[in-house]
Protein backbone atom coordinates (compact mmCIF):
# COMPACT_ATOMS: atom_id res chain seq x y z
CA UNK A 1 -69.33 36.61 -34.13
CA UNK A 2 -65.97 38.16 -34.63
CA UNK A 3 -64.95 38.63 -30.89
CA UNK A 4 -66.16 34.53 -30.28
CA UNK A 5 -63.21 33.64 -33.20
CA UNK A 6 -60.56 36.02 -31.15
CA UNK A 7 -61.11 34.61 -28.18
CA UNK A 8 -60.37 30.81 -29.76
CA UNK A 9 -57.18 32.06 -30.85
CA UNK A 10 -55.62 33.42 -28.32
CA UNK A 11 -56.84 30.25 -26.15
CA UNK A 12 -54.76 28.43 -28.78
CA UNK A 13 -51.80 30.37 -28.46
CA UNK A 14 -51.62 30.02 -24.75
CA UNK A 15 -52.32 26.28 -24.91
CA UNK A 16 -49.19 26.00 -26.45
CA UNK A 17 -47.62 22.30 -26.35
CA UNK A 18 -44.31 20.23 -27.03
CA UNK A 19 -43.95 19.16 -31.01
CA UNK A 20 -43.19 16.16 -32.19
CA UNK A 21 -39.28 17.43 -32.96
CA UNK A 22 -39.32 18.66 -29.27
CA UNK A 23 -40.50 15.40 -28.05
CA UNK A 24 -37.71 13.20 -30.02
CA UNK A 25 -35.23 15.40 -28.61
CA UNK A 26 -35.62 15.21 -24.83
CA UNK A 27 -36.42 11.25 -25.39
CA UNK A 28 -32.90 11.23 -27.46
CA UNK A 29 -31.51 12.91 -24.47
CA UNK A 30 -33.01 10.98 -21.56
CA UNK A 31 -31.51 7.99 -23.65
CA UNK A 32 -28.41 8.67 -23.51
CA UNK A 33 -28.78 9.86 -19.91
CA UNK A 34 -29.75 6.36 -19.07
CA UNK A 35 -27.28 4.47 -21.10
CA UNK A 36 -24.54 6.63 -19.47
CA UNK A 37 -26.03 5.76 -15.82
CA UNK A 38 -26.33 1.54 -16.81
CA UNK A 39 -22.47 0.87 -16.49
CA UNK A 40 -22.26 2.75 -12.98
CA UNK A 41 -25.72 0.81 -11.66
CA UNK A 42 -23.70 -2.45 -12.92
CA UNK A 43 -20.50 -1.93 -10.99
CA UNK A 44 -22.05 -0.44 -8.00
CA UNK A 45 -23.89 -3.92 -8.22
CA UNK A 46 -21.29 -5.87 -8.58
CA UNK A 47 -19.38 -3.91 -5.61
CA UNK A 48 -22.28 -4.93 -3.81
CA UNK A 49 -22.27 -8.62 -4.10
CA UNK A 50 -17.91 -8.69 -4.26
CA UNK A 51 -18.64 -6.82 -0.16
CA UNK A 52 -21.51 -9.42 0.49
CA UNK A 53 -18.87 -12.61 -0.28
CA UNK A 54 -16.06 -11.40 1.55
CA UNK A 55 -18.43 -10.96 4.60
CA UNK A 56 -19.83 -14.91 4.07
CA UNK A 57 -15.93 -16.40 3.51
CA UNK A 58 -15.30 -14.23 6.84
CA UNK A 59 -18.23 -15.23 8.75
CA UNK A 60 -17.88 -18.99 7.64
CA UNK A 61 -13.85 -19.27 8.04
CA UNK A 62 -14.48 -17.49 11.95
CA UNK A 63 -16.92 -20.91 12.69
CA UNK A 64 -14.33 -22.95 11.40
CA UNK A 65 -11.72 -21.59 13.47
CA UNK A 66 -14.12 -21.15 16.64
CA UNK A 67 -14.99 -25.14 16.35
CA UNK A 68 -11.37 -26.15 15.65
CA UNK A 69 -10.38 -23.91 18.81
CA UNK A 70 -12.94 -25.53 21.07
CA UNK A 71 -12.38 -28.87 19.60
CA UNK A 72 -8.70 -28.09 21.05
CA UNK A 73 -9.43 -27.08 24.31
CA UNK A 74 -11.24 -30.82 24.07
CA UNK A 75 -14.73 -29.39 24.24
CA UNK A 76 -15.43 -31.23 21.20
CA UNK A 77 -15.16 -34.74 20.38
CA UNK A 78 -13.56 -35.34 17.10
CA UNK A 79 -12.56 -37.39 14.75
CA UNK A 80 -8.31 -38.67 14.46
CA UNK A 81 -6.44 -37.19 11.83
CA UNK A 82 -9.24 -34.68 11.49
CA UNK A 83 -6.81 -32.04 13.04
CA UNK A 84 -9.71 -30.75 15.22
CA UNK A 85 -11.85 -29.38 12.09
CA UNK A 86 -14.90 -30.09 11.76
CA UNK A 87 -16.31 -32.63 9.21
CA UNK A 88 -18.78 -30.54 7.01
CA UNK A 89 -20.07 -27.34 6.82
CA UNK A 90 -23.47 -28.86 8.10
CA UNK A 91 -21.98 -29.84 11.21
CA UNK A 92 -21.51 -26.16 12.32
CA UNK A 93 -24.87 -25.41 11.35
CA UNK A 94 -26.51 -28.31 13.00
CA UNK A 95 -24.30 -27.97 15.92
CA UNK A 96 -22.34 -30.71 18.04
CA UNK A 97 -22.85 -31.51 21.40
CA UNK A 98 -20.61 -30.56 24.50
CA UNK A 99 -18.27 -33.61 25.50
CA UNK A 100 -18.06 -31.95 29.72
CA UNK A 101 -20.33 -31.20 32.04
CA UNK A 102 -18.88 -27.87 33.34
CA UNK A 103 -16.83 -24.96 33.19
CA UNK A 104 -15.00 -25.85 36.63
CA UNK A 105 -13.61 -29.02 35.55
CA UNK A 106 -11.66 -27.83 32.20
CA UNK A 107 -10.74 -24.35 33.62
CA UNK A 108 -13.06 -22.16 30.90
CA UNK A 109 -15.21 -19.82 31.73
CA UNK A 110 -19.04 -20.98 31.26
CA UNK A 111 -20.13 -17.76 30.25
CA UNK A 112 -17.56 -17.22 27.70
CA UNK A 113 -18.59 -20.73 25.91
CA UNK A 114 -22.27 -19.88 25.95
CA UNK A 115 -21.67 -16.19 24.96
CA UNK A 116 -19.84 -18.27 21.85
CA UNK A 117 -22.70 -20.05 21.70
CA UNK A 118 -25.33 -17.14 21.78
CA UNK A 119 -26.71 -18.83 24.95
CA UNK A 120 -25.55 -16.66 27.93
CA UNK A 121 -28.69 -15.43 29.04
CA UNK A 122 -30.58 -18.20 28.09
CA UNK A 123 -28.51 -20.74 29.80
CA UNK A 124 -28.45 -18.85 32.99
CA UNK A 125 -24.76 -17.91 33.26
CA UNK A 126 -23.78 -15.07 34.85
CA UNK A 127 -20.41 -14.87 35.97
CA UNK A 128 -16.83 -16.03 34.00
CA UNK A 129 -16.46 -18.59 37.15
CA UNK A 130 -19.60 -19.71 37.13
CA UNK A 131 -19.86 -23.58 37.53
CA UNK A 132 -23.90 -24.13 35.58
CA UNK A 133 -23.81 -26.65 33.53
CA UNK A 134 -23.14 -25.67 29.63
CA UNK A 135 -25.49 -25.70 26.98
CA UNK A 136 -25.76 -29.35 25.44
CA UNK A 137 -24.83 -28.21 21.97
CA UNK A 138 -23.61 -25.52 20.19
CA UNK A 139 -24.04 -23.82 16.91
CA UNK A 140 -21.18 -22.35 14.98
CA UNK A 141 -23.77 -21.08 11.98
CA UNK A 142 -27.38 -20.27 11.99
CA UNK A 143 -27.30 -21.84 7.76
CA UNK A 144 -24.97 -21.96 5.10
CA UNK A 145 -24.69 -18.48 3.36
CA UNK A 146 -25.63 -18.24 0.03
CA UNK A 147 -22.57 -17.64 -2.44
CA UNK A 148 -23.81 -14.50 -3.85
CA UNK A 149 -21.55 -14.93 -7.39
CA UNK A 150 -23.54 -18.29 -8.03
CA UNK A 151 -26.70 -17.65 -5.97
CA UNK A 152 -26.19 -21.15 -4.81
CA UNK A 153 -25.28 -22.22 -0.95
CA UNK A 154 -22.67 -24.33 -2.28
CA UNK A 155 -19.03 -23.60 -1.51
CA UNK A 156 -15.76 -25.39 -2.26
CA UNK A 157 -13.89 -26.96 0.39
CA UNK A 158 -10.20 -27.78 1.72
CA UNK A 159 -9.12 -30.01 4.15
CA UNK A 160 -6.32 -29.78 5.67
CA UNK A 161 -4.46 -32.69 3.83
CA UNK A 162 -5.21 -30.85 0.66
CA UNK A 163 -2.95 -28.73 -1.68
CA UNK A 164 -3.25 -24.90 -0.54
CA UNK A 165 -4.11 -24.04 -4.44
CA UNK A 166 -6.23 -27.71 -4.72
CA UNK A 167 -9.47 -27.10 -6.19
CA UNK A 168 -10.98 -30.52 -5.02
CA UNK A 169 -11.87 -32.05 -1.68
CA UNK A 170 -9.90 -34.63 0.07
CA UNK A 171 -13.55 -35.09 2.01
CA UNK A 172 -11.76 -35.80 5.60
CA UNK A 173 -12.55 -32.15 7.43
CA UNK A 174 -12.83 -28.56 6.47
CA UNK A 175 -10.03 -26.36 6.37
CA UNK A 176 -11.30 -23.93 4.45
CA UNK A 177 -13.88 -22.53 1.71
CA UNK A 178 -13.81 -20.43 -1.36
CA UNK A 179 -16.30 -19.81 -4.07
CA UNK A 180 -17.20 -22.07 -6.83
CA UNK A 181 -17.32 -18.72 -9.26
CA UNK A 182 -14.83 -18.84 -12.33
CA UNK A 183 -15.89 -15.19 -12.75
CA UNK A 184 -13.01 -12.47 -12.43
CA UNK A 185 -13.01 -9.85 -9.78
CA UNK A 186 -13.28 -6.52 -10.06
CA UNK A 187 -9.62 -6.05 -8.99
CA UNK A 188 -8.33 -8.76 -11.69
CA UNK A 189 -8.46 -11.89 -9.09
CA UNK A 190 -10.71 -14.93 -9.06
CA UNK A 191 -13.58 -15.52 -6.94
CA UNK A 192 -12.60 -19.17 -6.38
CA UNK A 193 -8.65 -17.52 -4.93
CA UNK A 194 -10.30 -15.27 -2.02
């Protein structure tokens, strides 16, 4: 019987495990490990979505100046005293419609307006002189980005009659858009001032 008895203890030894004391003290470090990394996850986060709005306020200020420049070369029917920008933001996104019937007769290249369009291939274009008729309507935005500070696709607007610093609407055409955030900026700004 006294070899069986041995043998149990030196399975025990080698079996050896962590103790509670040993346990508390890599969960006290892993804790603080993790508290240290929560403040880097938050502005690397917040870098994020600060990279994300200046790309929407880019993309969305480049349709507004693509409609007002066709809406200039009188491509576009407008409104007077709009100053050639467009209504709304839905009107880029629903499109408006093409006022001539080709390239020849206002000296622009078809394929250039459909390439503005996204329609080159599709409309059949395939040289800069081309005379094909141009696509009906064109679309200066697919949708209205979502404001990623507010998670909302709402935006604040400008017309043109408005104050540069106005924070309200004068509702006759879009100049310009900025965020409806109050929040502060990494850099110290506000979101509503880019």
């Amino acid at each position: 019987m006294q070899p069986r008895i041995s043998q149990r203890r030196k399975q025990r030894l080698t079996q050896t495990g962590m103790t509670l004391l040993e346990l508390i003290i890599a969960c006290g470090i892993l804790l603080v490990l993790s508290s240290a990394a929560l403040p880097l996850a938050r502005v690397t986060i917040k870098r994020q979505r600060e990279a994300e709005l200046r790309r929407e306020l880019r993309e969305m200020r480049d349709s507004i100046d693509r409609y007002k420049n066709d809406a200039d070369k009188n491509l576009i029917r407008t409104e007077v005293g709009s100053e050639n920008y467009p209504p709304d933001l839905e009107t880029l996104v629903a499109g408006v419609d093409i006022s001539v019937g080709s390239a020849a007769q206002i000296g622009v290249s078809a394929a250039a307006l459909a390439a503005a369009s996204g329609t080159a291939k599709g409309a059949g274009l395939s040289s800069p002189t081309s005379t094909t008729e141009l696509p009906s309507k064109v679309r200066y935005l697919r949708k209205i980005p979502v404001d990623p500070m507010t998670g909302k696709a709402e935006w604040g607007l400008r017309s043109i009659q408005d104050d540069p610093d106005s924070h309200s609407w004068g509702g006759h055409n879009v100049f310009d858009v900025y965020s409806l955030s109050t929040d502060t900026a990494m850099d110290g700004t506000n979101y509503g001032d880019w």
